[in-house]
C-alpha atoms as a PDB file:
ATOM      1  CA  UNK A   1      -8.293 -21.553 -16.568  1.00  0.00           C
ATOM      2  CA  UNK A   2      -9.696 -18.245 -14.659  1.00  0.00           C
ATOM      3  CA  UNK A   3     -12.321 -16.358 -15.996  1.00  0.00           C
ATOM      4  CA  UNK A   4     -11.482 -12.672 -17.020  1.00  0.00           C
ATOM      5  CA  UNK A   5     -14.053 -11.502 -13.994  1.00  0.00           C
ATOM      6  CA  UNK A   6     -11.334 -13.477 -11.439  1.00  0.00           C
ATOM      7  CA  UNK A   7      -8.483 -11.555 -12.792  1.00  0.00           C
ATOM      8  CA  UNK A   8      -7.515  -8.205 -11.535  1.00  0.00           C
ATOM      9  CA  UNK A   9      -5.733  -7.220 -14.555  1.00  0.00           C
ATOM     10  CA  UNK A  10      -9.282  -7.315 -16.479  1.00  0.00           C
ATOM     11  CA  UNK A  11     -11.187  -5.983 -13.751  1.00  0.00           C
ATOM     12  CA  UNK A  12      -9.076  -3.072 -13.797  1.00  0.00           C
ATOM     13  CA  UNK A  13      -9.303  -2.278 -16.937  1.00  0.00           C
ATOM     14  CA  UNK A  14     -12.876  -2.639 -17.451  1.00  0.00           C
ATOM     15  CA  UNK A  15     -12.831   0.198 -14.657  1.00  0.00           C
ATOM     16  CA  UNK A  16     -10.587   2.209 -16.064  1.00  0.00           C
ATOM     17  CA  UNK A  17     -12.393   1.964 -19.624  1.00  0.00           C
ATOM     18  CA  UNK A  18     -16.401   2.920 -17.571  1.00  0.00           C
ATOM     19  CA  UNK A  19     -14.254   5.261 -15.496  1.00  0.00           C
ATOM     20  CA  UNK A  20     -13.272   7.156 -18.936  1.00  0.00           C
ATOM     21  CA  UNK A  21     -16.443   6.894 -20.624  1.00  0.00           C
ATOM     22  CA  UNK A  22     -17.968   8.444 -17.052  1.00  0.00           C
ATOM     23  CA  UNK A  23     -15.809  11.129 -17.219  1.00  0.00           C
ATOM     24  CA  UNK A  24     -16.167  12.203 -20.765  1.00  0.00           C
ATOM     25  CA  UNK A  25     -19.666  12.369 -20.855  1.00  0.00           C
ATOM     26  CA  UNK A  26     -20.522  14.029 -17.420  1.00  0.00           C
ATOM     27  CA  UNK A  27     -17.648  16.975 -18.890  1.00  0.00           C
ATOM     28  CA  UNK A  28     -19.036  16.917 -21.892  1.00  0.00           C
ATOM     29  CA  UNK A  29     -22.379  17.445 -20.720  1.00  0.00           C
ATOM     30  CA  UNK A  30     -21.498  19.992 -18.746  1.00  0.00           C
ATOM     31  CA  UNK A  31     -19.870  21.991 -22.153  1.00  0.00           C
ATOM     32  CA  UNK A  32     -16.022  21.056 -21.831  1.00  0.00           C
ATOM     33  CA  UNK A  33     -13.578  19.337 -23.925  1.00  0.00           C
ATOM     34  CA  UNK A  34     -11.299  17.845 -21.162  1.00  0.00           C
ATOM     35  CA  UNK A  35      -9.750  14.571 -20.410  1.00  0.00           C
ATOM     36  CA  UNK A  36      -9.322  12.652 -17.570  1.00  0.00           C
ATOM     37  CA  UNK A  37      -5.534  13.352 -17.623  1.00  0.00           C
ATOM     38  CA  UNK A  38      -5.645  16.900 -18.965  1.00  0.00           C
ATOM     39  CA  UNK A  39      -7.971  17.359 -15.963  1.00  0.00           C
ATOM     40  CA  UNK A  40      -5.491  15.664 -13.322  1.00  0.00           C
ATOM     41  CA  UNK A  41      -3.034  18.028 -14.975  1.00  0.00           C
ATOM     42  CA  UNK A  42      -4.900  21.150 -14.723  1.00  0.00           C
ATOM     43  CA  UNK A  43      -5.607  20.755 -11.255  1.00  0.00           C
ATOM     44  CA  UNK A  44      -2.004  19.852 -10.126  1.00  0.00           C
ATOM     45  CA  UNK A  45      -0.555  22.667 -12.006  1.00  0.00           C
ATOM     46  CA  UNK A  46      -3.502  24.798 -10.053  1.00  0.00           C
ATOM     47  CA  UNK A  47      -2.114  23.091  -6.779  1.00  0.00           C
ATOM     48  CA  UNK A  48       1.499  24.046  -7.589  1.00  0.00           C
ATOM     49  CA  UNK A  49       2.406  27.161  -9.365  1.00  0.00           C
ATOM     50  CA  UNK A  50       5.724  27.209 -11.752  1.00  0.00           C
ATOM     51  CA  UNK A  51       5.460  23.413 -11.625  1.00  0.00           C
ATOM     52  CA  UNK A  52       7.578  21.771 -14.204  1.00  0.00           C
ATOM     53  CA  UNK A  53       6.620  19.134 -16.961  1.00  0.00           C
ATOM     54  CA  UNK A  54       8.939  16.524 -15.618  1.00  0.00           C
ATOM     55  CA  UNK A  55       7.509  16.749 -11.784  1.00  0.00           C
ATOM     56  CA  UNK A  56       3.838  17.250 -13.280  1.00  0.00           C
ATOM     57  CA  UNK A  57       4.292  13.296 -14.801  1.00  0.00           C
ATOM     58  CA  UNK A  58       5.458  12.540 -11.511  1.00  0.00           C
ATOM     59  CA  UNK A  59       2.887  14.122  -9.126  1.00  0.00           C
ATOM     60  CA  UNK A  60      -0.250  12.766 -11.686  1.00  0.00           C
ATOM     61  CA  UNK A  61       1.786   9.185 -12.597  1.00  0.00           C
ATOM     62  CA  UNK A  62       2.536   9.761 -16.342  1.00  0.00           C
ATOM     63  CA  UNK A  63       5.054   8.967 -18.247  1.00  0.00           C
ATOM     64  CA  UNK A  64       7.482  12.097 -19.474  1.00  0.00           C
ATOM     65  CA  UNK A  65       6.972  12.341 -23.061  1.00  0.00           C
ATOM     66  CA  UNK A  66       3.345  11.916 -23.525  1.00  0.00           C
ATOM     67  CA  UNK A  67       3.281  14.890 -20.273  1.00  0.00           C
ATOM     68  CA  UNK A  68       4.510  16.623 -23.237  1.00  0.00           C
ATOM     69  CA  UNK A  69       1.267  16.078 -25.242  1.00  0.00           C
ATOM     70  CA  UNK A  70      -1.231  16.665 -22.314  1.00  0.00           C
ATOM     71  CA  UNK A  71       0.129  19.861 -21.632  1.00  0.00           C
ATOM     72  CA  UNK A  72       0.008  21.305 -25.211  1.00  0.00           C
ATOM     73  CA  UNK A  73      -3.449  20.631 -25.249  1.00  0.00           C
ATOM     74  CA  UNK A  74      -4.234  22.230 -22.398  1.00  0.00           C
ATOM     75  CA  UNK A  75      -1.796  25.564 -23.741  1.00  0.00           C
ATOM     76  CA  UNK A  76      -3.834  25.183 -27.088  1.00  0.00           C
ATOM     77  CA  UNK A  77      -6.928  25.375 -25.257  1.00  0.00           C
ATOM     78  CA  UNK A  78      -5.802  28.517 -23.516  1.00  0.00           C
ATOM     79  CA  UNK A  79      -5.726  26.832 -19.975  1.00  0.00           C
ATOM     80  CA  UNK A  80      -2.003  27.212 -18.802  1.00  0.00           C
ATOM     81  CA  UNK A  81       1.296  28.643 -20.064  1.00  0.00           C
ATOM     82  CA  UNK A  82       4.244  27.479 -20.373  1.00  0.00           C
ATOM     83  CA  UNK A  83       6.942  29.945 -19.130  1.00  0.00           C
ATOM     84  CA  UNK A  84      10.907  30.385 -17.840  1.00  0.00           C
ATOM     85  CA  UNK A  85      11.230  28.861 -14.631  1.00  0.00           C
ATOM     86  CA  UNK A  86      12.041  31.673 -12.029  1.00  0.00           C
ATOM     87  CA  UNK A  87      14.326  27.978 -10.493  1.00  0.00           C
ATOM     88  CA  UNK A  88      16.220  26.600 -13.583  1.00  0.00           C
ATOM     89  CA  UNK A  89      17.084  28.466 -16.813  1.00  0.00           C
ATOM     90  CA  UNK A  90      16.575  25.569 -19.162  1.00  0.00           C
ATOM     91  CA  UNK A  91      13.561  24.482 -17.346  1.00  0.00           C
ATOM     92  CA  UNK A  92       9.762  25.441 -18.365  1.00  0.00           C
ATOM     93  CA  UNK A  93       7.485  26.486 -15.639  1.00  0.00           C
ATOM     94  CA  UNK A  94       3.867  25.613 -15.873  1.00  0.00           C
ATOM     95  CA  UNK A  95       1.276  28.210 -14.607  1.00  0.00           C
ATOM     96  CA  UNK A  96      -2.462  28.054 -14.376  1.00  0.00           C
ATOM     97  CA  UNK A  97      -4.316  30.637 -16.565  1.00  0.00           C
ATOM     98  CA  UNK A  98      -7.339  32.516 -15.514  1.00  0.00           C
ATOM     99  CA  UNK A  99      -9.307  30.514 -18.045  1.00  0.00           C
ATOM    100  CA  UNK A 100      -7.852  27.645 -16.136  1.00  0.00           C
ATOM    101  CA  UNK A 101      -8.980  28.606 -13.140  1.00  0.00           C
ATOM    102  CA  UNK A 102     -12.399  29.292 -14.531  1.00  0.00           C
ATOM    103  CA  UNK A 103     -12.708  26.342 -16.167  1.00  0.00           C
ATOM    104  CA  UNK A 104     -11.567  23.814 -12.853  1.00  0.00           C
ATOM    105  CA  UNK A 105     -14.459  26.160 -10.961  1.00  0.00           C
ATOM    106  CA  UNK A 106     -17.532  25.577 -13.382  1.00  0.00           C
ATOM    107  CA  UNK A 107     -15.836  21.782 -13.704  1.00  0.00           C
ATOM    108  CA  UNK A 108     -15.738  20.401 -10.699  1.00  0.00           C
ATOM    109  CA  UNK A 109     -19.756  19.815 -10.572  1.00  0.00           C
ATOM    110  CA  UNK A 110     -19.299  17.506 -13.276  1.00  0.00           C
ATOM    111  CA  UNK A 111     -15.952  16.031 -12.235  1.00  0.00           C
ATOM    112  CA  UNK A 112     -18.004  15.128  -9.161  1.00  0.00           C
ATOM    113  CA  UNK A 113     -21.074  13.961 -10.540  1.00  0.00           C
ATOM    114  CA  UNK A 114     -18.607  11.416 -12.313  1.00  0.00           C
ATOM    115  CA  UNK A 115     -16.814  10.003  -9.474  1.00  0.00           C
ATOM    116  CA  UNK A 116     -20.629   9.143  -7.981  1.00  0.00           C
ATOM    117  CA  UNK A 117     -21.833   7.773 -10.921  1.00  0.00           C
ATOM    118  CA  UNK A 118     -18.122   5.590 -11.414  1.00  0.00           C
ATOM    119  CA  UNK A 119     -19.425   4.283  -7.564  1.00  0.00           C
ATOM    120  CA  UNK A 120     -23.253   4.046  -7.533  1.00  0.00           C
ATOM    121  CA  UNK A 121     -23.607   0.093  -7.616  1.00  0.00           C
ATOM    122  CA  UNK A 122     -21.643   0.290  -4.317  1.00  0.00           C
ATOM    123  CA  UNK A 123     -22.926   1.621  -0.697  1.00  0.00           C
ATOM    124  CA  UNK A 124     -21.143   4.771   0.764  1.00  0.00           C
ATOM    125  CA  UNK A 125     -19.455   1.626   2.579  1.00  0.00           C
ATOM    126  CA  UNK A 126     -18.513  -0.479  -0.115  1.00  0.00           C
ATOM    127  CA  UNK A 127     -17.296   2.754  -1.887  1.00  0.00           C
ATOM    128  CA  UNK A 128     -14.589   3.552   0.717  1.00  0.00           C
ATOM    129  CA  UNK A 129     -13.468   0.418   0.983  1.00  0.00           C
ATOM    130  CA  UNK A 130     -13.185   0.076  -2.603  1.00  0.00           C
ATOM    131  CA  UNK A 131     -11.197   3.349  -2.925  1.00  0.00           C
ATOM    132  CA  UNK A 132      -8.709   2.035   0.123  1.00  0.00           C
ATOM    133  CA  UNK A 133      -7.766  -1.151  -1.490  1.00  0.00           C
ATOM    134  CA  UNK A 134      -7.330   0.123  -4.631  1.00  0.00           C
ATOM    135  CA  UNK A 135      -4.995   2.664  -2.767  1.00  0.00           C
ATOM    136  CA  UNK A 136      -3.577  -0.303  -1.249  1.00  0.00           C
ATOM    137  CA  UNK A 137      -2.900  -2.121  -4.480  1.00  0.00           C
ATOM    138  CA  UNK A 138      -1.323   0.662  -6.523  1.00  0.00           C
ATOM    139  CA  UNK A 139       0.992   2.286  -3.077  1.00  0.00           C
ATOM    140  CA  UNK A 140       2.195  -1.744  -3.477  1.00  0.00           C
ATOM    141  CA  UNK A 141       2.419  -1.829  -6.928  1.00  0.00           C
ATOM    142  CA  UNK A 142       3.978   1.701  -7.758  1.00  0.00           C
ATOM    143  CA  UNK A 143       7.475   0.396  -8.508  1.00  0.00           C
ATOM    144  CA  UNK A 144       6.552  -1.603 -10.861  1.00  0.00           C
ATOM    145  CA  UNK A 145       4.653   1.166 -13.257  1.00  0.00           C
ATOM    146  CA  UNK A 146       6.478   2.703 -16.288  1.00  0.00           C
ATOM    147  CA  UNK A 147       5.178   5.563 -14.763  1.00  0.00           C
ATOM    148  CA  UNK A 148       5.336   5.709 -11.400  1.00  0.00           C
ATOM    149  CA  UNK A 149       3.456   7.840  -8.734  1.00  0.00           C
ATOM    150  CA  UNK A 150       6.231  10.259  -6.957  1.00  0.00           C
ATOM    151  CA  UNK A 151       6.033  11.770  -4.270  1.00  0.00           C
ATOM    152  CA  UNK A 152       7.588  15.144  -4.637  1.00  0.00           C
ATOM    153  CA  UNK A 153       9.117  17.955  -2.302  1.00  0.00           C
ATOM    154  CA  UNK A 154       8.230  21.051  -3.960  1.00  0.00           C
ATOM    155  CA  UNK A 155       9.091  23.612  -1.365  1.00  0.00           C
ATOM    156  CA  UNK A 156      12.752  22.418  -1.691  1.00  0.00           C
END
């Protein structure tokens, strides 16, 4: 029988679970009560104004209902609003609030301080190659996510 370090599955997650911990102390540090995802969020709504929820879970890979959670947390917290899409009457656009933008500005010293840390056992090398085959992986696993990455057209 393998050994958890031989199996990807375990390996991933063990990433994913430093990658968190990372991430929640370097913000927190830094004086903000984000989350990974709220931050993914945050910076795609940024990205693309009058977004909706639905192509938000798409665009960050989340599922649609718990999009639903992320983003009332970040409306609670006075980071974006939800409003009447200029597009779709029964749809909810998402726009970034100037507190948002404030907050992604004075964040992003932190955000990037975690990625380094989430790295520094690797050279610069070993770090992009990391990052391309775990692109690599998930592009070939996408399909097979309950919530799949999608690419989406947004100036249709």
């Amino acid at each position: 029988m393998k050994d958890n370090n031989d199996m990807p599955g375990h390996l991933a997650r063990r990433f994913q679970q430093i990658a968190v911990a990372v991430f929640l102390a370097e913000v927190g540090e830094a004086g903000f009560d984000l989350t990974p995802v709220q931050y993914a969020a945050l910076a795609t709504i940024k990205a693309n104004p009058e977004l909706d929820q639905v192509t938000l879970a798409g665009l960050i890979a989340y599922d649609r209902t718990t999009i639903t959670g992320v983003v009332d947390r970040l409306v609670q917290k006075g980071l974006v609003e939800r409003r009447a899409s200029p597009r779709d009457r029964r749809a909810r656009a998402l726009e970034i609030t100037d507190e948002g933008r404030r907050t992604l500005r004075k964040i992003t010293p932190a955000v990037e301080s975690a990625q380094a840390i989430m790295l520094r056992g690797l050279s610069a090398r070993e770090g992009e190659e990391l990052m391309r085959l775990l692109r690599k992986a998930i592009a070939a696993g996408n399909e097979l996510s309950r919530a799949p990455l999608r690419e989406v057209d947004l100036k249709a």
